[in-house]
PDB file of N, CA and C in Angstrom:
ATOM      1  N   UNK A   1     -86.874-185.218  70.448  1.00  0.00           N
ATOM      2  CA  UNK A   1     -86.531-185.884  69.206  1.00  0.00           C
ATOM      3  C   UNK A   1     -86.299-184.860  68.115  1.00  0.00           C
ATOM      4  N   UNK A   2     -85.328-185.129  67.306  1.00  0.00           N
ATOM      5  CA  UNK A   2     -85.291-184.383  66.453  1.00  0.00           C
ATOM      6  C   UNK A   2     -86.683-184.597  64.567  1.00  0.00           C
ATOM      7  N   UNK A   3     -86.569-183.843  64.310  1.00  0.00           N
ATOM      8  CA  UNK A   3     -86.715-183.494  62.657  1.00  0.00           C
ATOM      9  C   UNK A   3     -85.834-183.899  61.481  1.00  0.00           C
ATOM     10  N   UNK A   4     -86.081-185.040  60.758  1.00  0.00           N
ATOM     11  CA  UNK A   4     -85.559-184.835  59.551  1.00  0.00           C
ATOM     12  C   UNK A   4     -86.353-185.388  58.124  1.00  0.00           C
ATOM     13  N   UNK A   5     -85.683-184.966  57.297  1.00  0.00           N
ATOM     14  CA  UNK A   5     -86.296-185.009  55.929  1.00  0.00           C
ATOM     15  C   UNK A   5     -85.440-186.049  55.205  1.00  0.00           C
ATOM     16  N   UNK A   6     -86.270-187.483  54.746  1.00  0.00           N
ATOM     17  CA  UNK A   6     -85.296-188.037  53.998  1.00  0.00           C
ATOM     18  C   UNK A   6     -85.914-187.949  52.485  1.00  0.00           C
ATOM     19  N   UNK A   7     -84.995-188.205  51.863  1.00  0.00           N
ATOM     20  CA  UNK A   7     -85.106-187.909  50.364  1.00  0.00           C
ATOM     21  C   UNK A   7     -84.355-189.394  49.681  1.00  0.00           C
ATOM     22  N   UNK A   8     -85.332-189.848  49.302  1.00  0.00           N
ATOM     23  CA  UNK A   8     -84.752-191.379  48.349  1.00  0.00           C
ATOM     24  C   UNK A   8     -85.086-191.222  46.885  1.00  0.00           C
ATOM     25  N   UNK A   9     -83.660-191.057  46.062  1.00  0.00           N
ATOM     26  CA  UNK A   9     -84.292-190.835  44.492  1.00  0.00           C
ATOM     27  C   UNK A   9     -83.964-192.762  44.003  1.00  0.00           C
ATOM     28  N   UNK A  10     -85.128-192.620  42.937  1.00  0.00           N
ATOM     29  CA  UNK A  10     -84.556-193.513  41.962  1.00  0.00           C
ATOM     30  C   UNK A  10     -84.601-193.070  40.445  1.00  0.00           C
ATOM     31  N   UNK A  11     -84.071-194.102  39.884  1.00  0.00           N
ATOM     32  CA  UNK A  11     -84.399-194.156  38.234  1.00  0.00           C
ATOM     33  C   UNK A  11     -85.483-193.502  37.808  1.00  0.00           C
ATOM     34  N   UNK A  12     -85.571-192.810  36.922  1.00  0.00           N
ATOM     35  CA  UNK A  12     -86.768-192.465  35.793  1.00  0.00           C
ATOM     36  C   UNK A  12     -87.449-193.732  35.272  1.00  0.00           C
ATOM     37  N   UNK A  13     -86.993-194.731  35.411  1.00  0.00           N
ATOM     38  CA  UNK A  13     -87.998-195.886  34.582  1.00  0.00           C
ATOM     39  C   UNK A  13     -89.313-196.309  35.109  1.00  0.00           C
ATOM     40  N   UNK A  14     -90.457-196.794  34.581  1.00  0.00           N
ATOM     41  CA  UNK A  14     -91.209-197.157  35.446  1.00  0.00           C
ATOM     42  C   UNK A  14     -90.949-198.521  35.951  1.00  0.00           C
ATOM     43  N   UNK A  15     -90.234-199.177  35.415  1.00  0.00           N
ATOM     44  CA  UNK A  15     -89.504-200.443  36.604  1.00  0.00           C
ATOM     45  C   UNK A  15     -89.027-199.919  37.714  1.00  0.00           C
ATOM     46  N   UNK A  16     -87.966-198.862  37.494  1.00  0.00           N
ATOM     47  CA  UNK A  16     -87.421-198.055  38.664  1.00  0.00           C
ATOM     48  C   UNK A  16     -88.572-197.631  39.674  1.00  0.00           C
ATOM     49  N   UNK A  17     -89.153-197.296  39.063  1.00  0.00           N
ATOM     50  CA  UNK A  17     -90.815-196.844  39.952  1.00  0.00           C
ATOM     51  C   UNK A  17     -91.484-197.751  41.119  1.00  0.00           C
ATOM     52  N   UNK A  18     -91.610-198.779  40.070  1.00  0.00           N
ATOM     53  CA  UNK A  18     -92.520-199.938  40.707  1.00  0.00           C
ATOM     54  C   UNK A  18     -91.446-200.817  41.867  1.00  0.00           C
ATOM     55  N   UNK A  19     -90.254-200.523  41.709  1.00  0.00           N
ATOM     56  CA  UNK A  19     -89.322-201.319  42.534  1.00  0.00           C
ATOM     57  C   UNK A  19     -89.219-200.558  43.845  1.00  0.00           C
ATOM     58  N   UNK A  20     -89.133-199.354  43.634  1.00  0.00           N
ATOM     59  CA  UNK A  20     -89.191-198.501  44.785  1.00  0.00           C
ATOM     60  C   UNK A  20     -89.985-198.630  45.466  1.00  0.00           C
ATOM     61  N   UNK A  21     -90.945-198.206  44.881  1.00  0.00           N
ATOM     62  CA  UNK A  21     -92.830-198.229  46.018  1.00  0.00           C
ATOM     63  C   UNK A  21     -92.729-199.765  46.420  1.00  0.00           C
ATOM     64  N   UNK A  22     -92.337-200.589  45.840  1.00  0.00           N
ATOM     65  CA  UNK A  22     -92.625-201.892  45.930  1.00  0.00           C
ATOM     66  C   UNK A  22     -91.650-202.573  47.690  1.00  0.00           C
ATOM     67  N   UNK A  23     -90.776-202.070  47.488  1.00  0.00           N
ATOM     68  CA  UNK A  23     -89.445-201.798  48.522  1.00  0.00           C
ATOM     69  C   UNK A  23     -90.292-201.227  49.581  1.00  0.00           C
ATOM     70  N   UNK A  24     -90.552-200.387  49.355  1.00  0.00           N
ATOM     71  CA  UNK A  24     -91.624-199.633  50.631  1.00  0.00           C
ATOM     72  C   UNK A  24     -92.685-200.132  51.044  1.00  0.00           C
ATOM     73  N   UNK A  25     -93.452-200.514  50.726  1.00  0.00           N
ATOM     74  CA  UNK A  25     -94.731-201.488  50.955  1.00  0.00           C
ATOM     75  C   UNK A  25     -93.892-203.077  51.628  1.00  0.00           C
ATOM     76  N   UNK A  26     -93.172-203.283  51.264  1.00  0.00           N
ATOM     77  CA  UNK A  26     -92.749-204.822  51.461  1.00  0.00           C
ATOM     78  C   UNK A  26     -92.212-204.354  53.378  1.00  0.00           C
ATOM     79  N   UNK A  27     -91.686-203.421  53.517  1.00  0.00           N
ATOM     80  CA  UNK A  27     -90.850-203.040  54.383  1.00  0.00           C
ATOM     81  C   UNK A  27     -91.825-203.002  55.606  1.00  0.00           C
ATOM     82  N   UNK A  28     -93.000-202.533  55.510  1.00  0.00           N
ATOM     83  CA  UNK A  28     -94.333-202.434  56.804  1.00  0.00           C
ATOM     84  C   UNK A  28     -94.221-201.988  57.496  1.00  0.00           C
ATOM     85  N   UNK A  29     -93.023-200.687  57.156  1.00  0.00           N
ATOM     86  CA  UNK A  29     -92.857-199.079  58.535  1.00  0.00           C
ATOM     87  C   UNK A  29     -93.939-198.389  58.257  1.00  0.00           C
ATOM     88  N   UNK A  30     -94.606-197.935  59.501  1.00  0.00           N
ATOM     89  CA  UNK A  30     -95.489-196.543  59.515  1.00  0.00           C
ATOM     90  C   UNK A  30     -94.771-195.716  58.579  1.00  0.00           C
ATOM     91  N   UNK A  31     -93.604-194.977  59.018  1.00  0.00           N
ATOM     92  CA  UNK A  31     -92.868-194.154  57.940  1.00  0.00           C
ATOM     93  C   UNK A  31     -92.606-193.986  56.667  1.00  0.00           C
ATOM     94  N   UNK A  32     -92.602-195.272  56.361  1.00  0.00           N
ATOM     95  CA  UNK A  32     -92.503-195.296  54.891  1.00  0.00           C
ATOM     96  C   UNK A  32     -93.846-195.728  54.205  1.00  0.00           C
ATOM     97  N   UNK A  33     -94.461-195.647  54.934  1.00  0.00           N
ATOM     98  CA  UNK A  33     -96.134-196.105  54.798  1.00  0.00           C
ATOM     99  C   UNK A  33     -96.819-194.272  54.004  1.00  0.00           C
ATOM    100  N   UNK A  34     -95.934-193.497  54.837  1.00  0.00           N
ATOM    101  CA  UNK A  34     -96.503-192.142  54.589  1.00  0.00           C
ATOM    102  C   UNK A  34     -95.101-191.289  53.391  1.00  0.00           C
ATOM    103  N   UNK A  35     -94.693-191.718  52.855  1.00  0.00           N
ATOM    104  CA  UNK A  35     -93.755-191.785  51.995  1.00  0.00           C
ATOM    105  C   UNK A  35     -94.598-190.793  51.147  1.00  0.00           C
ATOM    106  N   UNK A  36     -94.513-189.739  50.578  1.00  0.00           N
ATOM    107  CA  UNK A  36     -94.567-188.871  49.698  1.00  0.00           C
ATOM    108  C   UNK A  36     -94.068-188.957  48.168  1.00  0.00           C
ATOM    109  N   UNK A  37     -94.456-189.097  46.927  1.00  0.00           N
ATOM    110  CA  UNK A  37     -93.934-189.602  45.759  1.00  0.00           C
ATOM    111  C   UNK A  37     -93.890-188.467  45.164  1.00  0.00           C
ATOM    112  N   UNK A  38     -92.768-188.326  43.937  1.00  0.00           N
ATOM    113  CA  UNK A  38     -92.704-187.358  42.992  1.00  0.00           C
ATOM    114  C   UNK A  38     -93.056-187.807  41.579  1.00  0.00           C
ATOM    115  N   UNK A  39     -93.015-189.310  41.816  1.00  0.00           N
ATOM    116  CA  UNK A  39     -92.888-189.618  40.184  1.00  0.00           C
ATOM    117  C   UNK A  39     -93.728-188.863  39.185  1.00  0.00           C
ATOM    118  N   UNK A  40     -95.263-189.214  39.535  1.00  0.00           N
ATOM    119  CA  UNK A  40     -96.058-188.529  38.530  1.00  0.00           C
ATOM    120  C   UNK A  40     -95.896-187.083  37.869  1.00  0.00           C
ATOM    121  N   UNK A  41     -95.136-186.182  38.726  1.00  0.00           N
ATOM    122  CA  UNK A  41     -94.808-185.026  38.247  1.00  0.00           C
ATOM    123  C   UNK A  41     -93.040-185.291  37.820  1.00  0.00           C
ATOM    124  N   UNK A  42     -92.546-186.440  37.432  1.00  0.00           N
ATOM    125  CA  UNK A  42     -91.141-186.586  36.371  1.00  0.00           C
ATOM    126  C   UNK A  42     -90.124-186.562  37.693  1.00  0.00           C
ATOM    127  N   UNK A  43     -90.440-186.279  38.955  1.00  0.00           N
ATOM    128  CA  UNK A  43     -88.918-186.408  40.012  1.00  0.00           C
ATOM    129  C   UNK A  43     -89.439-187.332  40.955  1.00  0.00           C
ATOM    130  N   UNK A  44     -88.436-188.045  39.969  1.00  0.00           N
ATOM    131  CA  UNK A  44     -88.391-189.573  40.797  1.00  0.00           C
ATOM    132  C   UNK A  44     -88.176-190.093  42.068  1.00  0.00           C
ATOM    133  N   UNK A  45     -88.453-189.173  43.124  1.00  0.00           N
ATOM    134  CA  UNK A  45     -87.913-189.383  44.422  1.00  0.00           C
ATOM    135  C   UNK A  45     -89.226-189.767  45.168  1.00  0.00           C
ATOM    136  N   UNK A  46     -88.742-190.437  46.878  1.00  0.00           N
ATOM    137  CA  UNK A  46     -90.030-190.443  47.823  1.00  0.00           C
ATOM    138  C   UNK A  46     -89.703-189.145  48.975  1.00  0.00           C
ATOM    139  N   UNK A  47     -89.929-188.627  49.679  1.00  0.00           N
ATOM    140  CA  UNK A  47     -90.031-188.096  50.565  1.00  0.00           C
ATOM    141  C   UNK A  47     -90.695-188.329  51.944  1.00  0.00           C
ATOM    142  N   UNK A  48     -89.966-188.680  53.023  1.00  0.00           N
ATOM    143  CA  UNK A  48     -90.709-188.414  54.372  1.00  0.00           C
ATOM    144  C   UNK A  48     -90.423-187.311  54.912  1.00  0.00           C
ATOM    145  N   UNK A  49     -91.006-186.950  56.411  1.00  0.00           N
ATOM    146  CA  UNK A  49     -90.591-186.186  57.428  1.00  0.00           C
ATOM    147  C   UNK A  49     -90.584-186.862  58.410  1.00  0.00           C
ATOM    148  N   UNK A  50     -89.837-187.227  59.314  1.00  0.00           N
ATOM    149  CA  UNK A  50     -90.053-187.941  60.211  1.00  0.00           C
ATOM    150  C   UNK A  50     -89.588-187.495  61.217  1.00  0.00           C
ATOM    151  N   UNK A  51     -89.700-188.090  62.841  1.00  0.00           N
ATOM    152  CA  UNK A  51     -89.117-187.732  63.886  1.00  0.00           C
ATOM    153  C   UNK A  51     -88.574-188.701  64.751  1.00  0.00           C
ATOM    154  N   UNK A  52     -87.461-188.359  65.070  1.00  0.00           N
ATOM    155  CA  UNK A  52     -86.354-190.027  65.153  1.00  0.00           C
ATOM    156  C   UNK A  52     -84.913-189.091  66.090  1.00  0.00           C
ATOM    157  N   UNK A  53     -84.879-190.196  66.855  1.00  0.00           N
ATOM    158  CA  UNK A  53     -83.473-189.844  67.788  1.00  0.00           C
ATOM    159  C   UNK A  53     -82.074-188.999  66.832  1.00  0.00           C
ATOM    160  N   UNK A  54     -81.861-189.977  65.675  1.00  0.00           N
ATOM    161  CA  UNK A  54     -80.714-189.270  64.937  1.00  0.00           C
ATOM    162  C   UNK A  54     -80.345-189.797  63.568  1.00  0.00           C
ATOM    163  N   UNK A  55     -79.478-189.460  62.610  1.00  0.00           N
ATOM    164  CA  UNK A  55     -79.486-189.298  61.251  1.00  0.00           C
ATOM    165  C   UNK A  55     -79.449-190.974  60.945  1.00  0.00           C
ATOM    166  N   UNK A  56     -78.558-191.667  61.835  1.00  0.00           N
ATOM    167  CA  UNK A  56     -78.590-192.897  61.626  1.00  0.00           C
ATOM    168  C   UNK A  56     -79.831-194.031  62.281  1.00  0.00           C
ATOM    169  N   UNK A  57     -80.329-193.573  63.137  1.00  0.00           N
ATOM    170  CA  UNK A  57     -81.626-193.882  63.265  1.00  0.00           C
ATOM    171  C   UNK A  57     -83.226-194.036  62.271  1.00  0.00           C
ATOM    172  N   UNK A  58     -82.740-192.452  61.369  1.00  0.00           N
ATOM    173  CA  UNK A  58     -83.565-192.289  60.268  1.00  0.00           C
ATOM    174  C   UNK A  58     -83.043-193.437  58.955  1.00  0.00           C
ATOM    175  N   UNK A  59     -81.996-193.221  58.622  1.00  0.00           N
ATOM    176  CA  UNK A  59     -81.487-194.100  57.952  1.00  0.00           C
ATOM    177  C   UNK A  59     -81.802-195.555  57.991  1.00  0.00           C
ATOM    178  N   UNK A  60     -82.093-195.907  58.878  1.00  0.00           N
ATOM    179  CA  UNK A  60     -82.591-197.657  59.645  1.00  0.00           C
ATOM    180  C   UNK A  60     -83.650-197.534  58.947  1.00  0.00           C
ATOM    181  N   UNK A  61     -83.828-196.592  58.890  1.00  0.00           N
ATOM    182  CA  UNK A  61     -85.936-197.108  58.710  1.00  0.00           C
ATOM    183  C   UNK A  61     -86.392-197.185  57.207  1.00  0.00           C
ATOM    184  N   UNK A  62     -85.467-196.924  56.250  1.00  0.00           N
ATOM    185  CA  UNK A  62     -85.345-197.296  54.846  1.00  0.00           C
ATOM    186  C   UNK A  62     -84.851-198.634  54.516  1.00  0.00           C
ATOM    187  N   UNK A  63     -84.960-199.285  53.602  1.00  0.00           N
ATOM    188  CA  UNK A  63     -84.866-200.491  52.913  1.00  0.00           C
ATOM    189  C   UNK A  63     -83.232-200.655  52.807  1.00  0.00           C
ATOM    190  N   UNK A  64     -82.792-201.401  53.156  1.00  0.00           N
ATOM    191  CA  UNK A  64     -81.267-201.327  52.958  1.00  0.00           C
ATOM    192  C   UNK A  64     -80.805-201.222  51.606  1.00  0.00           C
ATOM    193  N   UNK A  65     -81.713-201.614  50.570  1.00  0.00           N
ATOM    194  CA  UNK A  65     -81.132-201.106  48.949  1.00  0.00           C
ATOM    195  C   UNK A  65     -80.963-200.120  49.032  1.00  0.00           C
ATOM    196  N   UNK A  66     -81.952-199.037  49.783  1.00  0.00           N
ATOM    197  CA  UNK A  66     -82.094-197.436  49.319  1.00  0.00           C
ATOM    198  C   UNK A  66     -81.362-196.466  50.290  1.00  0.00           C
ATOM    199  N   UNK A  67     -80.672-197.119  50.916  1.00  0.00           N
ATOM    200  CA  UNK A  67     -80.173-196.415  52.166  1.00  0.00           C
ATOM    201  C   UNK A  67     -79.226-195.501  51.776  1.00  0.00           C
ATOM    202  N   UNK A  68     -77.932-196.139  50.619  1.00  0.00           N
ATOM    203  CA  UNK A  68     -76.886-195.195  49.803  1.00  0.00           C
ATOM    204  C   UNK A  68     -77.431-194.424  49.477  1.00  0.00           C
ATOM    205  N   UNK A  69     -78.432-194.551  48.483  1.00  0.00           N
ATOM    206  CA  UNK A  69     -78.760-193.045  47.710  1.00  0.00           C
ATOM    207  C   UNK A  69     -79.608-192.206  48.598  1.00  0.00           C
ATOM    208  N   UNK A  70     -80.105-192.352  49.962  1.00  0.00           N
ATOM    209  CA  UNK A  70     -81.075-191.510  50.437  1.00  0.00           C
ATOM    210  C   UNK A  70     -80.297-190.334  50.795  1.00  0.00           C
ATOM    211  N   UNK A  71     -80.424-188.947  51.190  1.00  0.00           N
ATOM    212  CA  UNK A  71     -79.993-188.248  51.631  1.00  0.00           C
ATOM    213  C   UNK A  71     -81.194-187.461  53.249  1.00  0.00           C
ATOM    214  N   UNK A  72     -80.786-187.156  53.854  1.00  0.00           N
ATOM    215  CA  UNK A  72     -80.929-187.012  55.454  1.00  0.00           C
ATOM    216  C   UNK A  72     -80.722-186.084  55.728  1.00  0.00           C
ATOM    217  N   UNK A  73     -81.708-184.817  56.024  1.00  0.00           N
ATOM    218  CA  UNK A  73     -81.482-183.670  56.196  1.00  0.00           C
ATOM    219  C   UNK A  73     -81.916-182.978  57.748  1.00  0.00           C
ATOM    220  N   UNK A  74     -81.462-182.550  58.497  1.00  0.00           N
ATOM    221  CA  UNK A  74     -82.332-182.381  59.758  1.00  0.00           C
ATOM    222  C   UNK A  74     -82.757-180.862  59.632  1.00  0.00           C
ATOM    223  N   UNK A  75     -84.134-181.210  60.381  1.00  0.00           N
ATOM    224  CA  UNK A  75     -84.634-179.681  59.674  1.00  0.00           C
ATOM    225  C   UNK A  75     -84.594-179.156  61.406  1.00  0.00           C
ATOM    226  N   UNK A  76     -85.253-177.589  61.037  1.00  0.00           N
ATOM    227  CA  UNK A  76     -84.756-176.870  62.207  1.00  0.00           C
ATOM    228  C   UNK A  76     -85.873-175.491  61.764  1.00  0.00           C
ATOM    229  N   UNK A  77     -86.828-175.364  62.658  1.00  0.00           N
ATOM    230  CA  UNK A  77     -87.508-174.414  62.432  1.00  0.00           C
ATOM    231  C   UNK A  77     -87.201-173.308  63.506  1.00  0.00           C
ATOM    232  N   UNK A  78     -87.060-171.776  62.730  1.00  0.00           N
ATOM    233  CA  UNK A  78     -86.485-170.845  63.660  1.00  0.00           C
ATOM    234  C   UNK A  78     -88.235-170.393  64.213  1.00  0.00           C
ATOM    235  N   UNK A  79     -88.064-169.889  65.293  1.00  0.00           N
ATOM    236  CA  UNK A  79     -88.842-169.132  66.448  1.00  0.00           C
ATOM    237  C   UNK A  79     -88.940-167.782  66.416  1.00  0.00           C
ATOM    238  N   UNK A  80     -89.623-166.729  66.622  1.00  0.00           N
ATOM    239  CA  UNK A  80     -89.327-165.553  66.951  1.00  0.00           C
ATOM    240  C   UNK A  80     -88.724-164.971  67.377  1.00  0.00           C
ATOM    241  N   UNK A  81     -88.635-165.708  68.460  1.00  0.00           N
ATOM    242  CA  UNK A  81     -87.721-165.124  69.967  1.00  0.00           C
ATOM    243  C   UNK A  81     -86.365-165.629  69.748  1.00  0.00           C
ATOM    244  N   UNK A  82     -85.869-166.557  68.712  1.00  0.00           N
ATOM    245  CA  UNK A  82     -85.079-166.955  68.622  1.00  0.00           C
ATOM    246  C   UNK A  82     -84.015-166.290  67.738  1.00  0.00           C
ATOM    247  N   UNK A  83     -82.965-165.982  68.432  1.00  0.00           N
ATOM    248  CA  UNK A  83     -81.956-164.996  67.097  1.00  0.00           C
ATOM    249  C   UNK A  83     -81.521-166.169  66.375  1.00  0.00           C
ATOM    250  N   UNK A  84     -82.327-165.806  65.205  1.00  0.00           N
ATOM    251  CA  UNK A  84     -81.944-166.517  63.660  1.00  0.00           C
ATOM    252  C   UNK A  84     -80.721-166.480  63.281  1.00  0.00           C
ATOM    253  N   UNK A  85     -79.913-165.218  62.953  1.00  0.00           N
ATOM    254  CA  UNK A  85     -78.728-164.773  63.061  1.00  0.00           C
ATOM    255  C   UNK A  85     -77.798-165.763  63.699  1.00  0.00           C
ATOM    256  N   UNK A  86     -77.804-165.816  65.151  1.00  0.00           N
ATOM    257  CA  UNK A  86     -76.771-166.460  65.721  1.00  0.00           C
ATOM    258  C   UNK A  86     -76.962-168.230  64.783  1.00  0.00           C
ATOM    259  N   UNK A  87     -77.568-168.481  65.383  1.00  0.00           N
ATOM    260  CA  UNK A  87     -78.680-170.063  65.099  1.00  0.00           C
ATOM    261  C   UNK A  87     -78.124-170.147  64.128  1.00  0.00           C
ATOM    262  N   UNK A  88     -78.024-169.776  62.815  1.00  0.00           N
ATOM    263  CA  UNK A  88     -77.369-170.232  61.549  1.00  0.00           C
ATOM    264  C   UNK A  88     -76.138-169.795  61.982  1.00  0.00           C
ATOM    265  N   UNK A  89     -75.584-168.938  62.351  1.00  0.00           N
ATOM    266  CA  UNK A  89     -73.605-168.502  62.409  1.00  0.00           C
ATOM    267  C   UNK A  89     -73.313-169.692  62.824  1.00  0.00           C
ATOM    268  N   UNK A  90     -74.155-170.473  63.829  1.00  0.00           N
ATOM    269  CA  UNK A  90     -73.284-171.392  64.833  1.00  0.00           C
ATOM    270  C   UNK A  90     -73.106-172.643  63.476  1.00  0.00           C
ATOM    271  N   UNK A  91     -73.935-173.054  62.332  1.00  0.00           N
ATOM    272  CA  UNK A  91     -73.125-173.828  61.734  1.00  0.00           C
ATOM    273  C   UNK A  91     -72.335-173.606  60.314  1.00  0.00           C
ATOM    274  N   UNK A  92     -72.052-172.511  60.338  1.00  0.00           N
ATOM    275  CA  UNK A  92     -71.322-171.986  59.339  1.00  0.00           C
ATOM    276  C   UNK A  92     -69.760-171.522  59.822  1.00  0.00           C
ATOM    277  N   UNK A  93     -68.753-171.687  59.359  1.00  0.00           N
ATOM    278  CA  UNK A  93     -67.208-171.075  59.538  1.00  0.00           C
ATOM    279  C   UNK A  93     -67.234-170.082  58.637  1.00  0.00           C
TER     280      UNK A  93
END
């Protein structure tokens, strides 16, 4: 399975706030159960990490309001033994 990081921003308001978390709680995923918040420190976003077949798989598991604005990052931790070098060339032109 892969790694990814989703990132769901909202509004600065605290309506914006309470609608979000509220979205998440209503929803009753493990995943979003462990949802990470920024608000109190002014960045309004949630954060997971999760581990899921693929980008659109991760995507499912958010609230369909929040699905546009989330962004989906797959993470990728390099190894020792692993040439770093190549590993990044291969997704860069």
């Amino acid at each position: 399975m892969a790694k990814f990081l989703i990132e769901v921003p909202h509004e600065g308001t605290k309506a914006a706030c309470m609608r979000a978390i509220q979205l998440f709680k209503e929803t009753g995923s493990h995943f979003l159960s462990h949802a990470e918040w920024g608000c109190t420190d002014g960045e309004h976003k949630a954060w997971m990490i999760v581990e899921i077949d693929n980008k659109d798989a991760a995507k499912r598991i958010l609230p369909s309001a929040l699905r546009n604005k989330a962004k989906i990052t797959l993470l990728h931790q390099f190894s020792r033994r692993e040439g770093v070098g190549d590993k990044v060339m291969e997704h860069h032109s």
